[in-house]
PDB file of N, CA and C in Angstrom:
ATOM      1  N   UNK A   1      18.474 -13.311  10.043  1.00  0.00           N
ATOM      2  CA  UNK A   1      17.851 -13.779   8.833  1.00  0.00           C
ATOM      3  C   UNK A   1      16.892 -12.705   8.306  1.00  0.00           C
ATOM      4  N   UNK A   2      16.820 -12.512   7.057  1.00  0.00           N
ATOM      5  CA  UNK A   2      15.940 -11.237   6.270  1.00  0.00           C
ATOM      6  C   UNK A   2      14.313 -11.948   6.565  1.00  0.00           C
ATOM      7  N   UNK A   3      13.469 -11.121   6.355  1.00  0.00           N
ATOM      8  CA  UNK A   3      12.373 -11.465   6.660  1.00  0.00           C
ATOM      9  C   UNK A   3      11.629 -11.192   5.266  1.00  0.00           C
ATOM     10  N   UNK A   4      10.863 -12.433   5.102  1.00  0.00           N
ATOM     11  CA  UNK A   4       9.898 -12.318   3.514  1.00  0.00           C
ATOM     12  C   UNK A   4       9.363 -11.095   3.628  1.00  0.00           C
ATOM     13  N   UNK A   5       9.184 -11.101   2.192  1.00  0.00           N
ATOM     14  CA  UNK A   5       8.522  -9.728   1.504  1.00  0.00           C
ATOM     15  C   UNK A   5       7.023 -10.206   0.726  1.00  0.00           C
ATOM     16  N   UNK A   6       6.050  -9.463   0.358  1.00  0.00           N
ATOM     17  CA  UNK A   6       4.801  -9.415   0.085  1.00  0.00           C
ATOM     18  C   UNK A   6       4.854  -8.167  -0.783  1.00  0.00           C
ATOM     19  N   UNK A   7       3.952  -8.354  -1.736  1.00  0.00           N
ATOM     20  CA  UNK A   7       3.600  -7.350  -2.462  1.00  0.00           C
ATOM     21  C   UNK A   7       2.207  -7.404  -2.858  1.00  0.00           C
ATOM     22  N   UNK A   8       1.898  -6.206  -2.945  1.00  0.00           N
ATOM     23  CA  UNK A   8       0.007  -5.943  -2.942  1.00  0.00           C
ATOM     24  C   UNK A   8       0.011  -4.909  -3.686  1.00  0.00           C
ATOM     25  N   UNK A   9      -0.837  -5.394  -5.082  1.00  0.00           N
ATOM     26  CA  UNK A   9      -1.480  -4.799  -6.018  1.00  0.00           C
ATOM     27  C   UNK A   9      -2.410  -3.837  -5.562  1.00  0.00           C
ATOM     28  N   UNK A  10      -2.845  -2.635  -5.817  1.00  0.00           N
ATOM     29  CA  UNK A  10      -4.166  -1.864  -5.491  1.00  0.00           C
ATOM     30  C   UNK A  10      -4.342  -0.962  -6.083  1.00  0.00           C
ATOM     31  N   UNK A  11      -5.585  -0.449  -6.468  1.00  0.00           N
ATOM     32  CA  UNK A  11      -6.247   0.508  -7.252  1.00  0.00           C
ATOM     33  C   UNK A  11      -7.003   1.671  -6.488  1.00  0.00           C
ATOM     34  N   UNK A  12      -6.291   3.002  -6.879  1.00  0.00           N
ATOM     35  CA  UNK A  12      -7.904   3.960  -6.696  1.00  0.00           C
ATOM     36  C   UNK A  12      -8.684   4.150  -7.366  1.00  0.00           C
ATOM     37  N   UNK A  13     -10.105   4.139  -6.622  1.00  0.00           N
ATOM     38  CA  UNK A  13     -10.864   4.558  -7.551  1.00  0.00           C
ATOM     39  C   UNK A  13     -11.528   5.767  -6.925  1.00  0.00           C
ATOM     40  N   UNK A  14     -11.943   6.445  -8.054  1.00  0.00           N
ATOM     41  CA  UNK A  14     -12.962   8.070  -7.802  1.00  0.00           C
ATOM     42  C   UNK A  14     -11.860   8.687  -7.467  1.00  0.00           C
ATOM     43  N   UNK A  15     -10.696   9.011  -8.226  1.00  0.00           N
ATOM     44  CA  UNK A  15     -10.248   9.715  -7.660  1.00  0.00           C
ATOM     45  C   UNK A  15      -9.412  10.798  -9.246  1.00  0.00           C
ATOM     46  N   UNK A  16      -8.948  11.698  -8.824  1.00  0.00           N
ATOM     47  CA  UNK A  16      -8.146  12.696  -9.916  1.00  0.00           C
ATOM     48  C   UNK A  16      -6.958  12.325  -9.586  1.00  0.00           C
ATOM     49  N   UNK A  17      -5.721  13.111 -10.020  1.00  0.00           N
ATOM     50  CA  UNK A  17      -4.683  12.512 -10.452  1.00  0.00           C
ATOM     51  C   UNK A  17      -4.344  13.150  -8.750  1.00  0.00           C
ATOM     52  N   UNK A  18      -3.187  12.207  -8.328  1.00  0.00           N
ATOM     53  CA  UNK A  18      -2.853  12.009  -7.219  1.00  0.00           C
ATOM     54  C   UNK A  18      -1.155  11.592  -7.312  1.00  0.00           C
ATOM     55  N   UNK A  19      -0.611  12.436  -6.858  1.00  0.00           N
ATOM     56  CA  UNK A  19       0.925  12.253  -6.962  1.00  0.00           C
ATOM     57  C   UNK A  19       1.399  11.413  -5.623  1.00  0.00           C
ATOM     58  N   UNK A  20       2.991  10.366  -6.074  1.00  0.00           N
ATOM     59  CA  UNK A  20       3.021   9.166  -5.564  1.00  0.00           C
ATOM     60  C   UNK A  20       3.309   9.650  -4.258  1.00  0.00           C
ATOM     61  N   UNK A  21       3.741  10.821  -3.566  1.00  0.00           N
ATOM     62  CA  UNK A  21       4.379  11.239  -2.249  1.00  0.00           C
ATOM     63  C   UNK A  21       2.973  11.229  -1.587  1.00  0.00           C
ATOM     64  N   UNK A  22       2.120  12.013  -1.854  1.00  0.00           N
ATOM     65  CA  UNK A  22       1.252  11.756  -0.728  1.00  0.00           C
ATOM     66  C   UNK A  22       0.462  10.716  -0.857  1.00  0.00           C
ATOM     67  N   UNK A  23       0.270   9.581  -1.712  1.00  0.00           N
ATOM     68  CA  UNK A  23      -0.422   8.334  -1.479  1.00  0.00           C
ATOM     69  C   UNK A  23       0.759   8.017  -0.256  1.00  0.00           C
ATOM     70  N   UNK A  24       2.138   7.526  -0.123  1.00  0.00           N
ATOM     71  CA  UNK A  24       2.837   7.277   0.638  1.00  0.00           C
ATOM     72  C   UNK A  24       2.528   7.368   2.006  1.00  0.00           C
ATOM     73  N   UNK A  25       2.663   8.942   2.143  1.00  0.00           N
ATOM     74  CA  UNK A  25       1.957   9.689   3.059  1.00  0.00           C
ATOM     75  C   UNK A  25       0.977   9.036   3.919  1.00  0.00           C
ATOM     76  N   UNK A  26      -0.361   8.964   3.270  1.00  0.00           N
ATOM     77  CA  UNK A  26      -1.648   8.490   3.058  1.00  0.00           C
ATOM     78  C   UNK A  26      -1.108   7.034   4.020  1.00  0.00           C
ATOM     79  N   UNK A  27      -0.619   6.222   3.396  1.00  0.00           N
ATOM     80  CA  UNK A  27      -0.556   4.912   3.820  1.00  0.00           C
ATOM     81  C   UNK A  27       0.633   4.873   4.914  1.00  0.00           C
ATOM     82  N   UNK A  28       1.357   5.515   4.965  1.00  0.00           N
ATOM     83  CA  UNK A  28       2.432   5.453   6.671  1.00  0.00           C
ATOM     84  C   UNK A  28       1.449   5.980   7.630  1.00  0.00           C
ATOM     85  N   UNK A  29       0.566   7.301   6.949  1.00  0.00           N
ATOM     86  CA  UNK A  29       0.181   8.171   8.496  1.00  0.00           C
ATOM     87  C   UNK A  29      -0.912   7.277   9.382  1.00  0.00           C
ATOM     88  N   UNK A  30      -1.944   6.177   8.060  1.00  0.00           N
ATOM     89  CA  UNK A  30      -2.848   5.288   8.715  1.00  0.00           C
ATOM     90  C   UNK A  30      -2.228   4.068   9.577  1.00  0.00           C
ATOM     91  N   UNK A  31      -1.768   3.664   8.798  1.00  0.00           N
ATOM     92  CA  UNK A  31      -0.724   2.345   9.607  1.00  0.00           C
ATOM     93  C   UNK A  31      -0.570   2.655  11.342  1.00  0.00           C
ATOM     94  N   UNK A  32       0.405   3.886  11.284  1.00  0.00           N
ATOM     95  CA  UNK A  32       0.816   4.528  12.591  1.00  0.00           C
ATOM     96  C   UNK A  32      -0.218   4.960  13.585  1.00  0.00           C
ATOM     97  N   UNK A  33      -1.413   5.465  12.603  1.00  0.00           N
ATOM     98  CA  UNK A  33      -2.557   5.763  13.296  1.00  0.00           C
ATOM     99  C   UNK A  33      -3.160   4.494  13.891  1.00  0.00           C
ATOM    100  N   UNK A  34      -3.040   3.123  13.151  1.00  0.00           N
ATOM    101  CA  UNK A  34      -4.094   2.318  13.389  1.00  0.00           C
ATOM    102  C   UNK A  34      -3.346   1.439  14.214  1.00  0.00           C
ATOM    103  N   UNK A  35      -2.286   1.237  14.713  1.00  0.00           N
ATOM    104  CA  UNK A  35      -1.083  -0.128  15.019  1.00  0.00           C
ATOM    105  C   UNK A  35      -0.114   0.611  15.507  1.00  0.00           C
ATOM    106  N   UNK A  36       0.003   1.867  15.586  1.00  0.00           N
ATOM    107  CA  UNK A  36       1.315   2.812  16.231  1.00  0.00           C
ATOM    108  C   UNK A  36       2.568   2.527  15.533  1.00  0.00           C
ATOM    109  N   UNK A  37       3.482   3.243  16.025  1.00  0.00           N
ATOM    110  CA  UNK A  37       4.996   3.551  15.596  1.00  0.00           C
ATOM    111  C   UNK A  37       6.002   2.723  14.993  1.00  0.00           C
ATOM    112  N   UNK A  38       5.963   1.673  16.443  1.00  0.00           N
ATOM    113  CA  UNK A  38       6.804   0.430  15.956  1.00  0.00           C
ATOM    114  C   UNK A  38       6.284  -0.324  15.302  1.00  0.00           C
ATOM    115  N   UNK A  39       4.742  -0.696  15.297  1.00  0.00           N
ATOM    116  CA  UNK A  39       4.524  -1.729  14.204  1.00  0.00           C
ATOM    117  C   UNK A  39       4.538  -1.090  12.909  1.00  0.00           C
ATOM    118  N   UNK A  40       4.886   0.103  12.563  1.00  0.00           N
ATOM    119  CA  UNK A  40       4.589   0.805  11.397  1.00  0.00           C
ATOM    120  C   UNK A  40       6.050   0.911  11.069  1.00  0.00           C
ATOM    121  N   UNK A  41       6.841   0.781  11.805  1.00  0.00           N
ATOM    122  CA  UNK A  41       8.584   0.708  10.997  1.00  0.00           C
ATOM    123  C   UNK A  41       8.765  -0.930  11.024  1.00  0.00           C
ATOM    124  N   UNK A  42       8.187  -1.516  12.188  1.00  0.00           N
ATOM    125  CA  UNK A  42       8.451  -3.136  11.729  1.00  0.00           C
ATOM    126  C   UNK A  42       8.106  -3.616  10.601  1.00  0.00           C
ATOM    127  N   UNK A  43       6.790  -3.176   9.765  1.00  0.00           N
ATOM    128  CA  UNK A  43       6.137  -3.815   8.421  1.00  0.00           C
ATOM    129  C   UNK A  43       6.706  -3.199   7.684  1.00  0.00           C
ATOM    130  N   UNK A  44       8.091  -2.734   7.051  1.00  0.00           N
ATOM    131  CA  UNK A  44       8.397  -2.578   6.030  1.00  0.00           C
ATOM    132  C   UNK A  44       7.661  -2.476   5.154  1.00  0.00           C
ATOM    133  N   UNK A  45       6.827  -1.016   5.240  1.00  0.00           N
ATOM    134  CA  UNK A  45       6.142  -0.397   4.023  1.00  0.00           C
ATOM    135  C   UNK A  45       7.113   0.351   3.544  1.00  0.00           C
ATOM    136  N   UNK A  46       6.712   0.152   1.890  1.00  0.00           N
ATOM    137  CA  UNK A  46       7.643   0.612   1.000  1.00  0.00           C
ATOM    138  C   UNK A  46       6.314   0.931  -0.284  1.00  0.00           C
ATOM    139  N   UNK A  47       6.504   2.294  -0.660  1.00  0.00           N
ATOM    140  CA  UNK A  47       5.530   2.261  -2.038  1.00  0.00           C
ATOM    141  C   UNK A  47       6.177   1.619  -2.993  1.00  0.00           C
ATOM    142  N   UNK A  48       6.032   0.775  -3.622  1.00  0.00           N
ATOM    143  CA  UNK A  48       7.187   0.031  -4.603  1.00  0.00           C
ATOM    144  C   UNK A  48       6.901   1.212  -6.179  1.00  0.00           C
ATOM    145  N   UNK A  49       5.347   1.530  -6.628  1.00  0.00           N
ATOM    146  CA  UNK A  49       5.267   1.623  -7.760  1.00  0.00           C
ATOM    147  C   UNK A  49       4.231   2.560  -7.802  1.00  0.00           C
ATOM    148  N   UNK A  50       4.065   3.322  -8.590  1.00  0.00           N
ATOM    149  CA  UNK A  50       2.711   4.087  -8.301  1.00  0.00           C
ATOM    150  C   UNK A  50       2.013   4.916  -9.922  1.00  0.00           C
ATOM    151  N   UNK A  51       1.431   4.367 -10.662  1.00  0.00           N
ATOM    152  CA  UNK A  51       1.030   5.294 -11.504  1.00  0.00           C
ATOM    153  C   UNK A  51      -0.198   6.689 -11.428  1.00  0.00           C
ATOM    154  N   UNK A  52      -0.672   6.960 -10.781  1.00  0.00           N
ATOM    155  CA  UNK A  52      -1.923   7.654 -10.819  1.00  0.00           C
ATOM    156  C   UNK A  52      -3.211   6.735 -10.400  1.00  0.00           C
ATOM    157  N   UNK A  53      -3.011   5.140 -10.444  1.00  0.00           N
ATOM    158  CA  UNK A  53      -4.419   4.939 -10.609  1.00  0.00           C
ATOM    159  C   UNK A  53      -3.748   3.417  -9.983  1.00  0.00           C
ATOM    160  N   UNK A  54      -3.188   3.073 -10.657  1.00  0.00           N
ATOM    161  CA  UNK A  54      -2.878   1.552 -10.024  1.00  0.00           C
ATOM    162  C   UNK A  54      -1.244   2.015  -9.071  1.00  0.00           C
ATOM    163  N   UNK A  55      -1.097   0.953  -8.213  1.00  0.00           N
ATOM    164  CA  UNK A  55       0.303   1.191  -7.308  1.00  0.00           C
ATOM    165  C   UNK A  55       0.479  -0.710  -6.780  1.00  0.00           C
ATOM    166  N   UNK A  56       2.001  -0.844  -6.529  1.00  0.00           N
ATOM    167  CA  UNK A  56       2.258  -1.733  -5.451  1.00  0.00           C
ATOM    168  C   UNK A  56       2.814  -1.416  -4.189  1.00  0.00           C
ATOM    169  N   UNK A  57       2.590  -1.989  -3.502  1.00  0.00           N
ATOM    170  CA  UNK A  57       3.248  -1.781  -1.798  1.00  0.00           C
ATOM    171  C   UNK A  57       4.079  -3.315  -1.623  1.00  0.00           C
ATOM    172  N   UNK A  58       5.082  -2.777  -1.162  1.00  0.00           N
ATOM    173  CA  UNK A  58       5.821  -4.099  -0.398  1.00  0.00           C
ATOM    174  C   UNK A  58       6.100  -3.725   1.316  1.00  0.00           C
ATOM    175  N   UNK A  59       5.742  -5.147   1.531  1.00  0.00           N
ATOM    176  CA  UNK A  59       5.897  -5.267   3.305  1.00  0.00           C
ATOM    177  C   UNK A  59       6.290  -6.442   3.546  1.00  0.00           C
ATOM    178  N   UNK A  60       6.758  -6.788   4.980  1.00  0.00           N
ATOM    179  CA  UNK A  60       7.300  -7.708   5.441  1.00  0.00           C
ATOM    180  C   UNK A  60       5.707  -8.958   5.543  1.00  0.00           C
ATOM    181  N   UNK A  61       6.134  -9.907   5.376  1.00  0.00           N
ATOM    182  CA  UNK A  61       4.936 -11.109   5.365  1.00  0.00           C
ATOM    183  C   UNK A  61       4.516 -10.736   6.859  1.00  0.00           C
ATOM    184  N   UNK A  62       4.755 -10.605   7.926  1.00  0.00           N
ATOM    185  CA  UNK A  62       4.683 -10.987   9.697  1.00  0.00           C
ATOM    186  C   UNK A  62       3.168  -9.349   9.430  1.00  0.00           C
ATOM    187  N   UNK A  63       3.021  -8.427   8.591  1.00  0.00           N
ATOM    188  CA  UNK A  63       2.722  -7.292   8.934  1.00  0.00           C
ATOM    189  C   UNK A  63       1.678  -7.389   7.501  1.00  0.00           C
ATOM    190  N   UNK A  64       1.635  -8.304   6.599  1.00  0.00           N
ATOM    191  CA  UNK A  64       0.829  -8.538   5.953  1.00  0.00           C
ATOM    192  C   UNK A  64      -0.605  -8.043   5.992  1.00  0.00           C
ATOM    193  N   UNK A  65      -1.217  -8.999   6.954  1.00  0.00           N
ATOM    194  CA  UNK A  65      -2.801  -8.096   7.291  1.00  0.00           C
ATOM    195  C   UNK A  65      -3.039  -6.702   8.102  1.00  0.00           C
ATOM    196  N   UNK A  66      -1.795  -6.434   8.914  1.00  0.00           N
ATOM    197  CA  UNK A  66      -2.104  -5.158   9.160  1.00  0.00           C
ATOM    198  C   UNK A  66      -1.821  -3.891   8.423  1.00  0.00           C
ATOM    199  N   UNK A  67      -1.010  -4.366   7.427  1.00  0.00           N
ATOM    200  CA  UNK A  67      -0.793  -3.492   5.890  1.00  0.00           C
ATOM    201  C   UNK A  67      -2.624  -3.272   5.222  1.00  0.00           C
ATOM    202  N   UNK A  68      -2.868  -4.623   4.673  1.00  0.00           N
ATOM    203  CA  UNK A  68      -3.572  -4.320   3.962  1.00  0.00           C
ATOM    204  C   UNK A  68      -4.913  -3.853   4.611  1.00  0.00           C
ATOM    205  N   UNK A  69      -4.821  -4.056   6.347  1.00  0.00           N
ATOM    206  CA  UNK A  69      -6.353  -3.395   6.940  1.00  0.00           C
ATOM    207  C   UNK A  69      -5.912  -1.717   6.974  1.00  0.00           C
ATOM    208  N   UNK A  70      -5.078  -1.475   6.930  1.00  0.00           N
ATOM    209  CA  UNK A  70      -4.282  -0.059   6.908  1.00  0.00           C
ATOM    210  C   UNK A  70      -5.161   0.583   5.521  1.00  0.00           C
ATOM    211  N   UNK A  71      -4.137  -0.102   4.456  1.00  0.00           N
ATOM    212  CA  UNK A  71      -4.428   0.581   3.189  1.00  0.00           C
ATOM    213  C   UNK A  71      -6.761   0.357   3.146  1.00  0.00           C
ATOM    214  N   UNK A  72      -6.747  -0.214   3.105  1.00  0.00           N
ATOM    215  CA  UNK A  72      -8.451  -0.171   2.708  1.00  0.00           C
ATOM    216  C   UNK A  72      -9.364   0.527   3.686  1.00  0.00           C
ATOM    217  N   UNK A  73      -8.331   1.146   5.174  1.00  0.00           N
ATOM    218  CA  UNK A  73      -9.226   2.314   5.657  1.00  0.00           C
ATOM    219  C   UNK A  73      -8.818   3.592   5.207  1.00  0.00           C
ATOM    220  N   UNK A  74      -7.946   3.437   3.788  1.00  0.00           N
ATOM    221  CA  UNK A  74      -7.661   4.992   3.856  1.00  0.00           C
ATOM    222  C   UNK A  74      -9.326   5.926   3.157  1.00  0.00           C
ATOM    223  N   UNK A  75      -9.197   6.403   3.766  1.00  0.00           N
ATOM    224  CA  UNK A  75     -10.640   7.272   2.813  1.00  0.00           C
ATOM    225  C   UNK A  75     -10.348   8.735   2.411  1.00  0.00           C
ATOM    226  N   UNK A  76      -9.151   9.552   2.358  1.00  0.00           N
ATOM    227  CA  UNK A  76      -9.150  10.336   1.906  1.00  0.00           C
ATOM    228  C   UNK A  76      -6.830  10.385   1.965  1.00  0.00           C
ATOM    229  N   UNK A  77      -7.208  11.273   1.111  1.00  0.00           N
ATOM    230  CA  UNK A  77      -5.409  11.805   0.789  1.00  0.00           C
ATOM    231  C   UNK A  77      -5.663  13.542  -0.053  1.00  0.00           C
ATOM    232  N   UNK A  78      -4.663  13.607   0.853  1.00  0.00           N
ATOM    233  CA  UNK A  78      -5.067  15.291   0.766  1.00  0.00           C
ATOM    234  C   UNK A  78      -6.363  15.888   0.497  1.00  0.00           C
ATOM    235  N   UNK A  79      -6.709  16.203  -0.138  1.00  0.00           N
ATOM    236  CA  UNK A  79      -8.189  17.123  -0.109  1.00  0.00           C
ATOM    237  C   UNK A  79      -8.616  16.160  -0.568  1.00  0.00           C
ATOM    238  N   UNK A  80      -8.693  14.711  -1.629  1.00  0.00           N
ATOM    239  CA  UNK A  80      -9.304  14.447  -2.078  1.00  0.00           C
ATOM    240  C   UNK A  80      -9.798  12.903  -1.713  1.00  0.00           C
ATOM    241  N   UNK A  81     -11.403  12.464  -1.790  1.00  0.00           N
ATOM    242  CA  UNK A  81     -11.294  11.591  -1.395  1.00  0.00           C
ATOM    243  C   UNK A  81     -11.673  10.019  -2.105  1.00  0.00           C
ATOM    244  N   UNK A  82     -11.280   9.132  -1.575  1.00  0.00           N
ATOM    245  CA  UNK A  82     -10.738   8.226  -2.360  1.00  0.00           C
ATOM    246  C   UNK A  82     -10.927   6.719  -1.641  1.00  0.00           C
ATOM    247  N   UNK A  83     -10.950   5.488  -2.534  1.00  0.00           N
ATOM    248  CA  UNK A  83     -11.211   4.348  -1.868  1.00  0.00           C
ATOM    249  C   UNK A  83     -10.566   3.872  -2.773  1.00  0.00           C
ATOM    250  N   UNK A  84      -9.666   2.428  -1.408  1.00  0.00           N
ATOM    251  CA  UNK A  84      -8.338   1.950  -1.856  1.00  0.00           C
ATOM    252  C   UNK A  84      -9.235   0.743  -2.130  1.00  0.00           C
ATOM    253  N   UNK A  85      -8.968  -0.141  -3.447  1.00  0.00           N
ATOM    254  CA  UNK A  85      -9.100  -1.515  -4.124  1.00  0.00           C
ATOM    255  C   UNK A  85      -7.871  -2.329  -3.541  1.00  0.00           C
ATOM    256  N   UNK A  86      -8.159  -3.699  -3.251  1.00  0.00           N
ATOM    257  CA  UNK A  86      -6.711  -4.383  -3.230  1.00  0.00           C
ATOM    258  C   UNK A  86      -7.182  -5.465  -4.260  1.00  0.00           C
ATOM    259  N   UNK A  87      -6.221  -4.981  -5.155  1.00  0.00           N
ATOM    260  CA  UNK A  87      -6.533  -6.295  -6.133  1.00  0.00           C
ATOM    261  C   UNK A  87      -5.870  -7.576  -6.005  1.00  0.00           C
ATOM    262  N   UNK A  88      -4.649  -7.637  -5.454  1.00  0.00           N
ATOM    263  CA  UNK A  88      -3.818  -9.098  -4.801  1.00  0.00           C
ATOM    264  C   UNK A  88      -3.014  -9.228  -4.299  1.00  0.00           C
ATOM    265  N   UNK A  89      -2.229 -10.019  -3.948  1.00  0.00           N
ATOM    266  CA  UNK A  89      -0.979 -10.145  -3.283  1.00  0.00           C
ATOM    267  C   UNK A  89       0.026 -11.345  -3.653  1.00  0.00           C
ATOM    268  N   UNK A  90       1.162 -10.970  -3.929  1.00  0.00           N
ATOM    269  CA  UNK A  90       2.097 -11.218  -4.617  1.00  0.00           C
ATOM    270  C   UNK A  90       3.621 -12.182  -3.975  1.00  0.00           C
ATOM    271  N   UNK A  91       4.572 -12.647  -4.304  1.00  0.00           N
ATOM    272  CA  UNK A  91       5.455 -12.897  -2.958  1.00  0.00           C
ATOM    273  C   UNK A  91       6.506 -11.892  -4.379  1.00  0.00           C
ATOM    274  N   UNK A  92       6.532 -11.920  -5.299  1.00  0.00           N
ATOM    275  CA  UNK A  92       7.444 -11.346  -5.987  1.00  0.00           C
ATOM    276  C   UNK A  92       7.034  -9.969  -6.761  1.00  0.00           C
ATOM    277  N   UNK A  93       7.865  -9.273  -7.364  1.00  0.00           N
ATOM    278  CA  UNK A  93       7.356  -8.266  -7.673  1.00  0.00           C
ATOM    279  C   UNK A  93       6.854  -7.996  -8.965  1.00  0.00           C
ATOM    280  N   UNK A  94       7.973  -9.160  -9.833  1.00  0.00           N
ATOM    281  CA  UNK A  94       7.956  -9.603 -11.293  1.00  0.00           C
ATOM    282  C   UNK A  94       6.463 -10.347 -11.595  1.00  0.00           C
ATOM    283  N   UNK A  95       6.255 -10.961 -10.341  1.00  0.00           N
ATOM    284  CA  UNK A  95       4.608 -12.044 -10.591  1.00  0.00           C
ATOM    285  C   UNK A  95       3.443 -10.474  -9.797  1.00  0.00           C
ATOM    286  N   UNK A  96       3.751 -10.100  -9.509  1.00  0.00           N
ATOM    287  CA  UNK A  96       2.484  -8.514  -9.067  1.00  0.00           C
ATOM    288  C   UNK A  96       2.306  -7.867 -10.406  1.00  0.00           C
ATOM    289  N   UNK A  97       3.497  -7.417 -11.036  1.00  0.00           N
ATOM    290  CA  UNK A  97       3.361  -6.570 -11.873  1.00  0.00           C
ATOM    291  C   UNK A  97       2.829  -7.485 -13.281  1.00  0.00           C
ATOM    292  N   UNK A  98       3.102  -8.521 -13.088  1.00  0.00           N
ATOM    293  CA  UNK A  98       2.829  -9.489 -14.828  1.00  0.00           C
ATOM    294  C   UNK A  98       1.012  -9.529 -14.454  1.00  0.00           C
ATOM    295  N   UNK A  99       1.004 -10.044 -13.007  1.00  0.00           N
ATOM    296  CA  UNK A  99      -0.305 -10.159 -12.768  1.00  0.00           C
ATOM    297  C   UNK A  99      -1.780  -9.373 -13.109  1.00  0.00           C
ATOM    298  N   UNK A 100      -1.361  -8.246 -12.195  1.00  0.00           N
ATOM    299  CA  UNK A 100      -2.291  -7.259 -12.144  1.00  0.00           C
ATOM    300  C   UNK A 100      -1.778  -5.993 -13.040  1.00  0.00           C
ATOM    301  N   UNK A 101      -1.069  -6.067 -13.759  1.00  0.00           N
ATOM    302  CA  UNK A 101      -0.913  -4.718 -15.018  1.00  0.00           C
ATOM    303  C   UNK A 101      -0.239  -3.644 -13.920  1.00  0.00           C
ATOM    304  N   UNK A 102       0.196  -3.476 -13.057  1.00  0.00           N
ATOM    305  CA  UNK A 102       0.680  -2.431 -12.231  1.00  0.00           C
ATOM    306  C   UNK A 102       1.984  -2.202 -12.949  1.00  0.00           C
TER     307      UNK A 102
END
């Protein structure tokens, strides 16, 4: 059986323009850092969306809070540094994006 999906709105702020590969980056290398290997391929992180400033992430529901304690310790991505907003969480992607403008 497929396992639910989640989606989470979030914002940087203080930050310059930031291309979508290393936010990615940013958010696999903490995960792995914070919960190790397998829980970091079990939560189906996926960057779904990413403009410069707002982004969504999709993950499996079971990996939910350790996604989003992941993303809000990131404090820096590449040289620059930065603090992750979570503005909400979603079960669809159509209700994330209508929601929060992402």
């Amino acid at each position: 059986m497929r396992s639910r999906k989640r989606y989470i709105a979030f914002k940087l702020i203080n930050t310059e323009r930031i291309d979508e590969k290393a936010v990615s980056e940013a958010m696999i290398r903490n995960l792995t850092a914070l919960f190790g290997e397998v829980s970091a391929v079990e939560s189906g992180l996926r960057l779904e969306k990413f403009d410069g400033e707002k982004g969504i992430v999709r993950c499996n529901l079971e990996a939910l809070d350790r996604v989003m304690i992941a993303l809000t310790l990131i404090d820096r991505i590449g040289d620059e540094s930065v603090a992750v907003l979570t503005l909400g969480v979603s079960g669809t992607l159509k209700r994330c994006r209508r929601k929060w403008g992402c």
